[in-house]
Structures are given as structure tokens and as C-alpha cells.
Protein backbone atom coordinates (compact mmCIF):
# COMPACT_ATOMS: atom_id res chain seq x y z
CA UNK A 1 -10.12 26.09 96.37
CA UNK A 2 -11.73 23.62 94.09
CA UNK A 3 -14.17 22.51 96.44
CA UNK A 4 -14.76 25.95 96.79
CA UNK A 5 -15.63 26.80 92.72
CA UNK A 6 -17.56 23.18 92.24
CA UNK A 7 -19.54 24.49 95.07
CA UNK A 8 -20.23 28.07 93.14
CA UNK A 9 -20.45 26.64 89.81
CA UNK A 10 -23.48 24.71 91.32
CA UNK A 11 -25.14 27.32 93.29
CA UNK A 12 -24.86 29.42 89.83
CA UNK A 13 -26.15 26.94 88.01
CA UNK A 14 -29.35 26.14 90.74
CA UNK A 15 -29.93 29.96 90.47
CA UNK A 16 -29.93 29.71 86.52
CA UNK A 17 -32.77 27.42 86.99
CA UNK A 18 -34.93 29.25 89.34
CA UNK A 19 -34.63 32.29 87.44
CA UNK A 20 -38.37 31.61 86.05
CA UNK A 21 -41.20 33.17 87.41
CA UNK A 22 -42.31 30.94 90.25
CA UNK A 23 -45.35 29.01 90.56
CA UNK A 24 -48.80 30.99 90.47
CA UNK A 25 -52.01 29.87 90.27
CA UNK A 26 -52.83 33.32 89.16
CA UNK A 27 -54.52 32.84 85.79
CA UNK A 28 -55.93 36.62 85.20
CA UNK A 29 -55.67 37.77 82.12
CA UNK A 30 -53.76 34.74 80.98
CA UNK A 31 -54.50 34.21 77.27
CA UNK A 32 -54.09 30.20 75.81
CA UNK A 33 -54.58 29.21 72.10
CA UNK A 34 -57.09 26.66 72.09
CA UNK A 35 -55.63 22.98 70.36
CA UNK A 36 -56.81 22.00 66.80
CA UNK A 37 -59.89 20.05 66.64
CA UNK A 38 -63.36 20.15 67.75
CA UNK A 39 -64.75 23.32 69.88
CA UNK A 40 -63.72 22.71 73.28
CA UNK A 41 -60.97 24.21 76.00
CA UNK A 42 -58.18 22.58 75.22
CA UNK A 43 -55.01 23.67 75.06
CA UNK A 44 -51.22 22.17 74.57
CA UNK A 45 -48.81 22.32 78.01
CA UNK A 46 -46.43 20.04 79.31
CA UNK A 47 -45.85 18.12 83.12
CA UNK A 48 -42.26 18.35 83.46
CA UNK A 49 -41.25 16.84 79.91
CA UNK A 50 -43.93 15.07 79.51
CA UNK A 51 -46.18 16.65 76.41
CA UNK A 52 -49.76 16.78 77.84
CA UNK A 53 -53.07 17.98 76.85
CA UNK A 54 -54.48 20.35 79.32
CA UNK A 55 -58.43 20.45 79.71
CA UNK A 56 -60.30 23.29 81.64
CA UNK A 57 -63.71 21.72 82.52
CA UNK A 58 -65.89 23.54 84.56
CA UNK A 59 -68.23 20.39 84.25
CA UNK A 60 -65.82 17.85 86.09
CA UNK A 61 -66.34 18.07 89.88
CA UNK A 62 -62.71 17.48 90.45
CA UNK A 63 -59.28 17.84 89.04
CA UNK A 64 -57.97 14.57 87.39
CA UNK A 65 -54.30 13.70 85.28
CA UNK A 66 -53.98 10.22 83.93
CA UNK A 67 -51.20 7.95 84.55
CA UNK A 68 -49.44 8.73 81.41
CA UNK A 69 -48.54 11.85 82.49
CA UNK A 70 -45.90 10.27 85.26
CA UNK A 71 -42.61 9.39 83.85
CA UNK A 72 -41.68 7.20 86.92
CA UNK A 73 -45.28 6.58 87.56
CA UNK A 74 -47.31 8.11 90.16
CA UNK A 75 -46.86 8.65 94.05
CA UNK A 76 -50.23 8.23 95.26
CA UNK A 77 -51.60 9.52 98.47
CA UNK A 78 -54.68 8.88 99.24
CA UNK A 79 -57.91 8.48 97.82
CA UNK A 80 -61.03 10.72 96.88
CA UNK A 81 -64.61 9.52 96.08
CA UNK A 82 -65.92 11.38 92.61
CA UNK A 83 -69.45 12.12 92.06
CA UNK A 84 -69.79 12.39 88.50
CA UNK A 85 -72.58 14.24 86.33
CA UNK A 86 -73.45 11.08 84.65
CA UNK A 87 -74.65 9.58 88.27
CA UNK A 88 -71.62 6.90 88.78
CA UNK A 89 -69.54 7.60 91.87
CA UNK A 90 -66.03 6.31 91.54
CA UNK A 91 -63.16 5.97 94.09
CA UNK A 92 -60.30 7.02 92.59
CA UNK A 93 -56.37 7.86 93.82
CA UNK A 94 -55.05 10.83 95.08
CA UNK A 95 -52.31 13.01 94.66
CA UNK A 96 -50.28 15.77 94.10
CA UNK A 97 -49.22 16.90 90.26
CA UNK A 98 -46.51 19.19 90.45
CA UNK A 99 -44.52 20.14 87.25
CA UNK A 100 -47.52 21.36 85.09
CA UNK A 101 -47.13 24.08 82.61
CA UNK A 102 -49.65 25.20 80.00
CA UNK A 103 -49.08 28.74 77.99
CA UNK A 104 -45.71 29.67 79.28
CA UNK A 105 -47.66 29.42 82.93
CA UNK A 106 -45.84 27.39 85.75
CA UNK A 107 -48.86 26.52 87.62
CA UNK A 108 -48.62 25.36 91.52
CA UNK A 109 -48.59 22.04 92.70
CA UNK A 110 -52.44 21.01 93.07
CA UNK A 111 -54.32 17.58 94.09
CA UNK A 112 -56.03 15.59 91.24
CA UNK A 113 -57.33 12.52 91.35
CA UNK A 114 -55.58 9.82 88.97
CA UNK A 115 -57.24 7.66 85.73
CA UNK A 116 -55.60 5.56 83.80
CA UNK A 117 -54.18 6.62 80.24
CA UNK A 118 -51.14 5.62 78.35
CA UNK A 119 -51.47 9.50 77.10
CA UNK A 120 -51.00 12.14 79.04
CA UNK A 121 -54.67 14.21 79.79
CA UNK A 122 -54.63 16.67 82.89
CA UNK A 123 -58.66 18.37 83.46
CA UNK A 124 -58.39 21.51 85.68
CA UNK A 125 -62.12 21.10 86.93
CA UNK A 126 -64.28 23.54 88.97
CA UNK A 127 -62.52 23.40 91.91
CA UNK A 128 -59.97 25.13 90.32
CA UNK A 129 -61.45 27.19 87.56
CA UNK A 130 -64.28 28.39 90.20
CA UNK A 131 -62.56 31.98 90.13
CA UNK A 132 -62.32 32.93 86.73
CA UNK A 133 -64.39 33.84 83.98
CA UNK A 134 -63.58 32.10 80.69
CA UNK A 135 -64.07 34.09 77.66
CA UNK A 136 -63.77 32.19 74.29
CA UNK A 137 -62.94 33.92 71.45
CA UNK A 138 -64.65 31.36 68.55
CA UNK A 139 -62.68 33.22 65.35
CA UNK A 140 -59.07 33.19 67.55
CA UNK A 141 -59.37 30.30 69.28
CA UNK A 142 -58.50 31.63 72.11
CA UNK A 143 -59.20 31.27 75.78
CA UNK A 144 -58.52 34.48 77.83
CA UNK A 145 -59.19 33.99 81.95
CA UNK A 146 -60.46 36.88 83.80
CA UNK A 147 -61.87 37.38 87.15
CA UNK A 148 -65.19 36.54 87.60
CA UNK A 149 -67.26 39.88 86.82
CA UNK A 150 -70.65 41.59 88.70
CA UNK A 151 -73.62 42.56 86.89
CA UNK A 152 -72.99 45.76 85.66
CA UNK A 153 -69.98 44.60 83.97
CA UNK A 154 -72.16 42.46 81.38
CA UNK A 155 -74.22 45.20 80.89
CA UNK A 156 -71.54 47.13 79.71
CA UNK A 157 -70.50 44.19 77.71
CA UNK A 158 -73.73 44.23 75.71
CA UNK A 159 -74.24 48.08 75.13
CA UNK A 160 -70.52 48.15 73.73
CA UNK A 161 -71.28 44.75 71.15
CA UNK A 162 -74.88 45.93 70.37
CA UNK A 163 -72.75 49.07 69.37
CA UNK A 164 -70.86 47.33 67.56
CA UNK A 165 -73.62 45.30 65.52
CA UNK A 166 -73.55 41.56 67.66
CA UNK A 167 -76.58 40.22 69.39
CA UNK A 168 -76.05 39.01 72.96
CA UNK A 169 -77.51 36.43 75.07
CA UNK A 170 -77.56 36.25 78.67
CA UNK A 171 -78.36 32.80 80.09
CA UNK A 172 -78.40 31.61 83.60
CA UNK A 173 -76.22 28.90 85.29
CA UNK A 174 -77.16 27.16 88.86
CA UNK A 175 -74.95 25.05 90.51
CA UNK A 176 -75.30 21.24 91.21
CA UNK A 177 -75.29 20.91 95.10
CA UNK A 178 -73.13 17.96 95.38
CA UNK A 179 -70.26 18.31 92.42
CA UNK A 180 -70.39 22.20 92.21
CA UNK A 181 -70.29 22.21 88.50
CA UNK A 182 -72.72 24.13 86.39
CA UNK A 183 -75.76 23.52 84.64
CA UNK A 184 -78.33 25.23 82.49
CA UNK A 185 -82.32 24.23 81.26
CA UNK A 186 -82.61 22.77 77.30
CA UNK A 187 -85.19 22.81 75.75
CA UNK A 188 -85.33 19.72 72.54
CA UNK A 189 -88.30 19.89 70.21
CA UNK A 190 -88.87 17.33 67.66
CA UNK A 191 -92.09 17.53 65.78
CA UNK A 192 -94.89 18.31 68.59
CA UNK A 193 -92.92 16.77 71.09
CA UNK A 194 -90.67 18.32 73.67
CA UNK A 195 -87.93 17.60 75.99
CA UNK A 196 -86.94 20.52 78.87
CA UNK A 197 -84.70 19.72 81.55
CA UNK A 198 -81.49 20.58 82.67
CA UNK A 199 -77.77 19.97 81.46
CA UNK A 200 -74.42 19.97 82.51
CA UNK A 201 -72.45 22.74 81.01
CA UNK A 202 -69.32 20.89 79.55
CA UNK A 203 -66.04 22.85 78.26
CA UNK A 204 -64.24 19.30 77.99
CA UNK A 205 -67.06 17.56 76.17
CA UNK A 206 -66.91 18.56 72.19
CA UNK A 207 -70.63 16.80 71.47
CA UNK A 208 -73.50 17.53 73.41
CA UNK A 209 -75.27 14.10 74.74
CA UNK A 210 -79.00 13.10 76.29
CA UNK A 211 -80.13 10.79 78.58
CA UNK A 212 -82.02 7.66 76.41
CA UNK A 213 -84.48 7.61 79.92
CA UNK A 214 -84.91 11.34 79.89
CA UNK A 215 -85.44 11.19 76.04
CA UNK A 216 -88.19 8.48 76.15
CA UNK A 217 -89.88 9.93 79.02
CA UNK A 218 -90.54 12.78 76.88
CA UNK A 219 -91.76 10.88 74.00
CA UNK A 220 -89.05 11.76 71.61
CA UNK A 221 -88.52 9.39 68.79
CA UNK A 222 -84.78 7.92 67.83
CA UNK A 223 -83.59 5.38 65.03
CA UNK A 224 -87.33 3.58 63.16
CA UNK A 225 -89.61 5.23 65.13
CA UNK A 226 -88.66 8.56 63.48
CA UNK A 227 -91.08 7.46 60.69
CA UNK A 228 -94.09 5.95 62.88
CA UNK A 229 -97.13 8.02 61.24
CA UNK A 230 -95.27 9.27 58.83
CA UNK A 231 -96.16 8.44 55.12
CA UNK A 232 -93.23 6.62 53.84
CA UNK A 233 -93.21 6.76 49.30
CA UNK A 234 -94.29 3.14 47.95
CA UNK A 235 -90.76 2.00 46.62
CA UNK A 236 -88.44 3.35 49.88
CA UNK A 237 -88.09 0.93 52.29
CA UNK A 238 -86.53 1.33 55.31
CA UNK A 239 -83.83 -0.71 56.81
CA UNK A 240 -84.67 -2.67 59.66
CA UNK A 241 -81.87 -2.05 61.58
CA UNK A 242 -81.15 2.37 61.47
CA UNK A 243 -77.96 3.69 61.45
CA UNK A 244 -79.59 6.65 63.35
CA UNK A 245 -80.46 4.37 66.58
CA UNK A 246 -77.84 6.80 68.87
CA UNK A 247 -79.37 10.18 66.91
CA UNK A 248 -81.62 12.17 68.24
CA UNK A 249 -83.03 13.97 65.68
CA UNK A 250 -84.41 17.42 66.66
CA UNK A 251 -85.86 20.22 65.25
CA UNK A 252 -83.86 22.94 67.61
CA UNK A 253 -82.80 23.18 70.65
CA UNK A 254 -83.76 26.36 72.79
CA UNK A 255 -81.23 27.46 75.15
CA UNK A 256 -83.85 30.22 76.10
CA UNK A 257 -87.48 31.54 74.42
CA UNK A 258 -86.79 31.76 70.93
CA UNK A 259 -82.84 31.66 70.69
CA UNK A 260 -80.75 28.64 70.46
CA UNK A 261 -79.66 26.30 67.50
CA UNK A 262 -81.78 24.87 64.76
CA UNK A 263 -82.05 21.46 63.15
CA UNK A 264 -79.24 20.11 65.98
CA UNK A 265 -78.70 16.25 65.89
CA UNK A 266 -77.72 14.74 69.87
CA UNK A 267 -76.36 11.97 70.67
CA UNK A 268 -78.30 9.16 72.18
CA UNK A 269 -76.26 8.28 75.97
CA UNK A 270 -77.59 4.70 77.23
CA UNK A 271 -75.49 4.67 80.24
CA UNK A 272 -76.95 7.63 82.08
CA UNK A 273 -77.75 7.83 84.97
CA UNK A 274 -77.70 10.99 86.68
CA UNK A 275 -80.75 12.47 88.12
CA UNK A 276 -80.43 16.00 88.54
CA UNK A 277 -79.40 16.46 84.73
CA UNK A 278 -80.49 14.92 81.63
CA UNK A 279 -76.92 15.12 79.51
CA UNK A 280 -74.28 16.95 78.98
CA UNK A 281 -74.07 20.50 76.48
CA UNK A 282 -71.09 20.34 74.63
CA UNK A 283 -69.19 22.72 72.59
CA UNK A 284 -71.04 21.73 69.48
CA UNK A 285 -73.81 24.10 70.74
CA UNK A 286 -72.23 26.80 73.08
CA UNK A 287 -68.62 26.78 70.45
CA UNK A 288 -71.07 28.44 67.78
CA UNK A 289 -70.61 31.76 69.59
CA UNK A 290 -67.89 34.20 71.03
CA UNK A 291 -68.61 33.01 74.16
CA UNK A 292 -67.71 33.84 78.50
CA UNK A 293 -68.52 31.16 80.92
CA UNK A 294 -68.69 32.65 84.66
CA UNK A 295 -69.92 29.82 87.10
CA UNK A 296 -68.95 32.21 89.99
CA UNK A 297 -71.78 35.13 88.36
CA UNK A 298 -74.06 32.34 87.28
CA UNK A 299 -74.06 33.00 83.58
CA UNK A 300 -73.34 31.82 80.46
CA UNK A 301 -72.28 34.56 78.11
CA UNK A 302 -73.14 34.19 74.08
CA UNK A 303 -72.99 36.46 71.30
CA UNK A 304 -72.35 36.78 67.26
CA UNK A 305 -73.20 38.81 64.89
CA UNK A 306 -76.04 40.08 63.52
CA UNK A 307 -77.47 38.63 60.15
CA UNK A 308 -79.86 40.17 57.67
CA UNK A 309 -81.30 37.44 55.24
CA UNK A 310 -83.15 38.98 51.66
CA UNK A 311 -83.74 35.80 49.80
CA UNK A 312 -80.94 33.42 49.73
CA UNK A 313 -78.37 36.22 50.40
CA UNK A 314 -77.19 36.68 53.61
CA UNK A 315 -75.19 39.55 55.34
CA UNK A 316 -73.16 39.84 58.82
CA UNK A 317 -72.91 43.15 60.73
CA UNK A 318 -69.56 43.74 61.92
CA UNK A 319 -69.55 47.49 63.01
CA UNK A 320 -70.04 49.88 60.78
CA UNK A 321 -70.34 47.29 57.68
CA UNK A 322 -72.88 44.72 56.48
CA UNK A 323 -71.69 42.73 53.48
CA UNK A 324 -71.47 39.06 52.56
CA UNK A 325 -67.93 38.68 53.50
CA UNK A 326 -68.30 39.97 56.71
CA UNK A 327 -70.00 36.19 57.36
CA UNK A 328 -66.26 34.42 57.11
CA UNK A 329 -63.73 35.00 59.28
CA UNK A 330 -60.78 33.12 59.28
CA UNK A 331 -57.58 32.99 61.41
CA UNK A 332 -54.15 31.15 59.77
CA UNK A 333 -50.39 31.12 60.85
CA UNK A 334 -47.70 28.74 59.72
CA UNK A 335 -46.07 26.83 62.77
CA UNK A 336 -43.80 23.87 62.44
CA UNK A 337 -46.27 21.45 61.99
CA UNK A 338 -47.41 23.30 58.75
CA UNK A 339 -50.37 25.62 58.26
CA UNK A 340 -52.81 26.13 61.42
CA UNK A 341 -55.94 27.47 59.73
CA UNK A 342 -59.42 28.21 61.76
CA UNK A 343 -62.67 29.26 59.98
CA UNK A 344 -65.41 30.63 61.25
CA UNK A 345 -69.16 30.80 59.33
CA UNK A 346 -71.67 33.30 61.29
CA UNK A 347 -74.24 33.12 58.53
CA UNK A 348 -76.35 29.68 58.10
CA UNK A 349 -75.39 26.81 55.90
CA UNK A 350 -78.99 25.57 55.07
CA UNK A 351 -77.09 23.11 51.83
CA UNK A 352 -73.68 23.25 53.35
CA UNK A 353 -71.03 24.81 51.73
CA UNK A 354 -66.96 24.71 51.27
CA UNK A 355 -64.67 27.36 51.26
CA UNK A 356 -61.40 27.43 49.69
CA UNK A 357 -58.15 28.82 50.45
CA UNK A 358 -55.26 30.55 48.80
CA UNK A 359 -52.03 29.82 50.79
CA UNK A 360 -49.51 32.26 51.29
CA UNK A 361 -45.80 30.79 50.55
CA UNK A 362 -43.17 31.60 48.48
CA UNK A 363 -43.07 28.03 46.91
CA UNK A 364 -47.21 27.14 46.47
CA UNK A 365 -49.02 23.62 47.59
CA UNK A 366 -49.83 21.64 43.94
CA UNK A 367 -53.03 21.53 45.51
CA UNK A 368 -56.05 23.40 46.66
CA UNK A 369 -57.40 23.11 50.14
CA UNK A 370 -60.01 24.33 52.09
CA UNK A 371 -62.70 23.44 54.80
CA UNK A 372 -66.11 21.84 54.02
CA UNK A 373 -69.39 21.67 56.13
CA UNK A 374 -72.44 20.08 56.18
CA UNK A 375 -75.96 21.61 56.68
CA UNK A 376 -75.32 23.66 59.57
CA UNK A 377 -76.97 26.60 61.64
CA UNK A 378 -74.95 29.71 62.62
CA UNK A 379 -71.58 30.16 63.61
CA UNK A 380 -69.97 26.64 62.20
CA UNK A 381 -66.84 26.41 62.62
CA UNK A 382 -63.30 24.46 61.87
CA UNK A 383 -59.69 24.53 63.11
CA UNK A 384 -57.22 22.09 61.35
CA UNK A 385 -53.34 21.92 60.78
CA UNK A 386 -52.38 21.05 57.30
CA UNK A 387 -50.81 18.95 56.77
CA UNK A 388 -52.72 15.53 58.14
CA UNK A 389 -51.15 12.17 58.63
CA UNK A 390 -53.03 10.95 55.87
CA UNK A 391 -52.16 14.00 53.39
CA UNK A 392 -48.56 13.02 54.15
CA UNK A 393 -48.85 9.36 52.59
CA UNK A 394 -51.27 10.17 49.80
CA UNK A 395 -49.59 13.76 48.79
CA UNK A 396 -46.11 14.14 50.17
CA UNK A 397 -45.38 17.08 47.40
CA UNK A 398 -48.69 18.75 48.77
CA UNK A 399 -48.32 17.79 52.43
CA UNK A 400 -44.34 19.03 52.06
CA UNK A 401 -45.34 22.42 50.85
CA UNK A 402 -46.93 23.58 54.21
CA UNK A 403 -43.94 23.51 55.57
CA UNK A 404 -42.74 26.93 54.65
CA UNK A 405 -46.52 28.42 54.46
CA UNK A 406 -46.60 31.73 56.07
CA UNK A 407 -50.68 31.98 56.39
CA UNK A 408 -53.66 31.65 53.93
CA UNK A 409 -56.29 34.28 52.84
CA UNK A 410 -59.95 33.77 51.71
CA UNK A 411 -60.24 32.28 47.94
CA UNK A 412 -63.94 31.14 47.46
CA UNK A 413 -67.43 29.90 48.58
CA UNK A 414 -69.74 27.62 47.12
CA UNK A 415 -72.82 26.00 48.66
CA UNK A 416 -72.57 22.33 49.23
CA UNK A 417 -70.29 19.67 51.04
CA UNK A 418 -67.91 18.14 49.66
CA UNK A 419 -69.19 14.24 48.86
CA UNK A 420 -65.84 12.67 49.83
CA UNK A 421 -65.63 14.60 52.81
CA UNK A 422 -68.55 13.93 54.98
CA UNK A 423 -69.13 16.58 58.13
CA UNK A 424 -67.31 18.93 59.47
CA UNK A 425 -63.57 18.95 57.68
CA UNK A 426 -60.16 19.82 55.85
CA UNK A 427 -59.49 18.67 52.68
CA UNK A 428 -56.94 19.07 49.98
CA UNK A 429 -57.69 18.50 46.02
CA UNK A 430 -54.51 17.39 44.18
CA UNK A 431 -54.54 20.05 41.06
CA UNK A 432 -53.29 17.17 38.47
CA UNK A 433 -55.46 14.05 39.69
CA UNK A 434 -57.87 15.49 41.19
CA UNK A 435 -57.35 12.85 44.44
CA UNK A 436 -59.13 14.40 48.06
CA UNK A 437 -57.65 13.93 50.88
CA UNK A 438 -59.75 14.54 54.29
CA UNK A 439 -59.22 15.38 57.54
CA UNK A 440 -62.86 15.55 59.31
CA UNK A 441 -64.08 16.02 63.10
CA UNK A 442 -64.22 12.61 65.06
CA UNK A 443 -66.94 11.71 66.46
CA UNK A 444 -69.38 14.88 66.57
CA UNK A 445 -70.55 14.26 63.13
CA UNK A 446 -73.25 11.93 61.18
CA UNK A 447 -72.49 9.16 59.27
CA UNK A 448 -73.72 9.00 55.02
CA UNK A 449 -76.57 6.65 56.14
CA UNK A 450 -77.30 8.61 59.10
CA UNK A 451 -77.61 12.63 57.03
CA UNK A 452 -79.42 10.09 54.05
CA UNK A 453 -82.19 8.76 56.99
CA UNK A 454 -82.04 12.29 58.68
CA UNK A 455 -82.85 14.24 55.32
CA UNK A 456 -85.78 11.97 54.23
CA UNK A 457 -87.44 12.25 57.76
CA UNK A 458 -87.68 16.00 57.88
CA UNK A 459 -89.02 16.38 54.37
CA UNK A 460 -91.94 12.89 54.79
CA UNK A 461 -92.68 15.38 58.51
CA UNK A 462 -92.48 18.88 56.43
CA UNK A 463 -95.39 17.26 54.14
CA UNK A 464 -97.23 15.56 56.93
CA UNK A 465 -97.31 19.00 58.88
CA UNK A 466 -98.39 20.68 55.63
CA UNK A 467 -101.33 17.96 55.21
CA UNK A 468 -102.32 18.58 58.94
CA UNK A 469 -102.82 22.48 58.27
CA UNK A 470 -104.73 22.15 55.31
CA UNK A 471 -106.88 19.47 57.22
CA UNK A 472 -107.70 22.03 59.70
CA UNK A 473 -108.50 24.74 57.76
CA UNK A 474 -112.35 25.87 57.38
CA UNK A 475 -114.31 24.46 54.89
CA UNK A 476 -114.95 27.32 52.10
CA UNK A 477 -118.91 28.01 52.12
């Protein structure tokens, strides 16, 4: 009889724990919130107990998780040869991840092939994400998965947001024949030179990158030569080593005729060697816009408002209104890691610009915080949790009153950065001392020396240009 009831009690207790929904790799409709930080698809999930962030790349040829994601390390299978978009092929273990779970989803065991990493990092590549459309909602920060849609569903899609006042942009996607992954042409001007090839489209990658060879070959300039031919004022002189050697400064970049991002800064990538692509296009250009990435259709899906500019003023149309404020949006919860805040700019930041915050809490922050951006083009955005590591040392009353913070409206706007807080970031102003604390993007942004260098180039070419016209105009009888 005891037998008998141990033996129930643990058939009960096996049923207990198979009373989830089982395994799927069924991701329609599925809707993830995206992971603080730069624009790209991340989002928080788990393998087993393990905490792990969970990547969905359509630019990686393969499925990978690291080896940090294996509590009694990995059972490796086999072995799989990875052609990478950067031209090195690597030979890398195989096997099977089972246990992975990412916005309440138990997803089926797959095959990945391993990296090292004492963290735990799993990439669902496009061997996996080949089905599904991706739309990213910028203001939300959310990633919805749908199934891959025809034709006549994205013109559907643009009547109903023309309707509703947002322009739309329809660009096309081919496929790399070897890795599968998707890529799209660039276009990078700087000054009368021009570089137009194509690029991997990266969800992972938060910064887009450029091929040094690919850059040179077009005659682009990076680092001193920026100021070759240009006259520099007696009095400035020039460093002979640049900050700006890994910057590519441009002047736009066109994702098609006449529509992509102004005044965009690249990075500079020395080690690449991939022929059928010239970089990768990271999230710093595609994340300005709502956005739905369909490899399966062949597109890549932007659109944002619509701005009207009179003067200095600008105004966003969303629906039936066009006002000022309809250029911020903003998106803010309290969680138990304190305030998750997201801003989105749709209008232009031509001197930068901050924008403060009034948080909602019954007990307030002795502080003010708020989000502060460089010179940017359209649809900048930021997504932070406050409080910071560093907030926490420097502030602890400030830091501690996020705690119970239910949200956070809209306060103010002012053009300009924020001098202590260089790029794209959070800070918090202590209301007594006046001490900033900052939280600011890694590794997408310029450095003080590198915006200083970057600022005096554009104006010394803005006057050369200005010389050349006059130069060329006919002489006056």
C-alpha cells in the first residue's frame, strides 16, 4: 500500500510538471519585449535555469549558444563548418540545446553550433527565423512574429499608415547563396565621393560596420585624410594621430533614391573579408523606424511619421493631428529593477537635444532624469532602466526611489546634449548638488575628440563647397 501511494504521489507530481504547454516552435503572433539597450532583437529568456540572452539574427547563417549557457557543460555531437558574412569560415561543435525559453515560449529542442562564453548568449539565426516576418515596433520595443506575408498584404499595409499620416518604404532583400541570410544595396556619400554595394542585414548587430578595402576602393576618406584639400584656419592644428581613424564620416547613407539617414558616422572594420558584402547594417540605421523584416518576401519594411518643418519648428503627423508633441513618444513601466523608460524622437535633432522626465511615484526621486542625444537624424531613440550600477554608488537616495516608480510622463525639451553625457544616454541630475550621473550606449557612439574632429570637418567642407559654387558661377558682363 505504500509502495502503491509513493508510486501515485510521483506520477502526480510528473503530471504537475508537464502540465505546460509543450514544446512549439510555433512563433506566430508571439509578441517579446525587446531588452534595454541599443536597437537590436534582443530579448530576456532562460535555458533551463540558466538566465540567457536570446538573439534573433536573420544575419547569422546558423544557430549558435555559447558554453555558458550549459550548467554541466555541453554534450557535443558533432561538428558544423560556418560560413560567416565577414568571409572567415570556422569549424565549430555541434549540438542539441534543449531547455530554451524566451517570452513564456517553451521552444523545441534545435541544433546550434557552440562558442565559447562564460555568459550565456543563444542567436536563433535564419535557419530558424526563415518563416516569420519580424515586425519591430521602435516606440514599444517590441518584437511581434508573424508569418511571412505576399504582396498584397504590404500594400494594404501602406494605404492603411499613409491613412494614418506615416510614410513607408519598401526596400528589397536578396539572399546570399551560400549562408542564406539577407542583404540589401547602401549607398555612402561623403563629399563627391561614393560608396554602393551591398550589406548584410543584421538584427544582432546594434552598429552598422564597412569594409576598410571596400571603403578605400571607393575613395572615401577616414581619420587625417578627412582634411586633405580642405583649408584648415592658421592657428588649428591637427593632431597627428586622429581619434576618428575607425570613423567613417559620411554625409548620408541612401538605403534607396533619396530616402535613408543623414550625416550617419560607420564604423571602420579592418578585418573584413567577405566578398559578396561590404559590412554589416545594424540597428543604428534600420532601429530609426517601426520596422518588418521578411527574408522569406524579400523585403525590408520601414516607416515613421510624417514631418512638416517651417523654420526651426518641426511637427509629426500622427492621424488626424500634427503638433510638436506628436514628435516624442515615450513608453515607461516600473519593474523590479526600477523604472524601464524608452523614448522615441521622430523629428530631427540637428543640435541635439535632452528631454526630461517627471516620474510617477508616490514617494519622488531627489533628482531629475531624463535621456540626452547628440546630433541625430530622425527617429533617435533610447531604452534604459533606472536605476544604473553607477547611479546606485553615486546616488543611493535617487537610485532607491525607482524602486516603487509606477511609470514617468513627458516633462520637457531643450535643444542640446548634455556635456557630461556624451551620445546617446540616461542621466540623472541630483536636485541639491547638482552631480550627473550617466548611463550612455556602448560602443555605437563617438568619442569628445571624435564629434570635436567630426564637427570641424563638415563646416572647413560646407565652406570649401560654397567657394567651389561661387568659382563656377558666370562672370557678370
Amino acid at each position: 500500500m505504500t509502495f502503491r501511494l509513493s508510486l501515485a504521489v510521483v506520477l502526480l507530481a510528473a503530471c504537475a510538471r508537464d502540465s505546460r504547454p509543450a514544446p512549439s516552435d510555433d512563433l506566430s503572433k508571439l509578441t517579446l519585449s525587446l531588452a534595454a539597450g541599443p536597437m537590436r532583437l534582443m530579448a530576456r529568456g532562460e535555458v533551463f535555469r540558466v538566465p540567457a540572452q536570446v538573439f534573433f539574427d536573420v544575419g547569422s547563417p546558423v544557430s549558435t549558444a555559447t558554453t555558458g549557457c550549459f550548467e554541466d557543460g555541453p554534450s557535443v555531437e558533432g561538428q558544423v563548418e560556418v560560413h560567416f558574412p565577414d568571409g572567415v569560415t570556422r569549424a565549430l561543435p555541434e549540438l542539441t540545446l534543449k531547455g530554451l525559453t524566451f517570452g513564456g515560449q517553451r521552444y523545441v529542442p534545435v541544433k546550434v553550433a557552440l562558442e565559447e562564453g562564460k555568459a550565456c548568449d543563444v542567436v536563433l539565426g535564419i535557419d530558424l527565423l526563415f518563416p516569420w516576418a519580424l515586425e519591430v515596433n521602435l516606440v514599444k520595443r517590441a518584437l511581434t512574429f508573424r508569418k511571412s506575408g505576399t504582396a498584397q498584404d504590404y500594400e494594404a499595409r501602406a494605404l492603411q499608415r499613409a491613412n494614418d499620416g506615416w510614410e513607408s518604404h519598401r526596400l528589397e532583400l536578396t539572399r546570399d547563396p551560400v549562408g542564406d541570410y539577407p542583404m540589401l544595396a547602401l549607398r555612402v556619400k561623403q563629399a563627391e565621393e561614393a560608396l554602393v554595394a551591398p550589406m548584410v542585414l543584421s538584427t544582432r548587430e546594434a552598429q552598422t560596420r564597412v569594409s576598410a578595402e571596400a571603403v578605400r576602393g571607393a575613395g572615401l576618406k577616414v581619420g587625417r585624410e578627412l582634411f586633405e584639400g580642405l583649408p584648415v584656419p592658421e592657428g588649428i592644428k591637427l593632431p597627428p594621430s586622429l581619434v576618428v581613424t575607425d570613423v567613417v564620416a559620411t554625409d548620408g547613407l541612401e538605403l534607396s533614391p533619396g530616402f535613408g539617414v543623414a550625416s550617419h558616422a560607420l564604423r571602420l572594420d579592418p578585418t573584413w573579408k567577405g566578398k559578396g558584402a561590404a559590412g554589416v547594417l545594424g540597428g543604428d540605421v534600420w532601429g530609426r523606424f517601426d520596422s518588418v523584416i521578411d527574408v522569406q518576401a524579400g523585403l525590408l519594411w520601414l516607416e515613421r511619421p510624417r514631418v512638416l518643418e517651417s523654420g526651426l519648428v518641426q511637427r509629426c503627423v500622427r492621424g488626424e493631428t500634427t503638433d510638436e508633441e506628436g514628435c516624442y513618444q515615450l513608453q515607461a513601466n516600473g519593474t523590479p529593477q526600477g523604472l524601464e523608460a524608452a523614448v522615441t524622437l521622430w523629428r530631427s535633432l540637428p543640435m541635439g537635444g535632452r528631454l526630461y522626465l517627471d516620474v510617477t511615484a508616490e514617494a519622488l526621486p531627489p533628482c531629475r532624469i531624463g535621456f540626452s542625444f547628440g546630433p541625430s537624424d530622425r527617429g533617435a531613440s533610447a531604452h534604459f532602466v533606472f536605476p544604473w550600477a553607477r547611479m546606485t554608488e553615486s546616488m543611493p537616495e535617487c537610485a532607491a526611489a525607482f524602486a516603487a516608480a509606477k511609470g514617468a510622463t513627458f516633462s520637457l525639451y531643450e535643444d542640446g546634449p548634455l556635456q557630461q553625457c556624451p551620445g546617446t544616454c540616461a542621466f540623472a541630475e541630483d536636485a541639491l548638488t547638482r552631480r550627473i550621473s550617466c548611463a550612455c550606449e556602448a560602443g555605437g557612439e563617438l568619442s569628445d575628440a571624435d564629434r570635436t574632429l567630426l564637427k570641424l570637418y563638415k563646416m572647413l567642407l560646407e565652406q570649401e563647397l560654397k567657394k567651389r559654387d561661387r568659382a563656377s558661377e558666370p562672370v557678370d558682363p
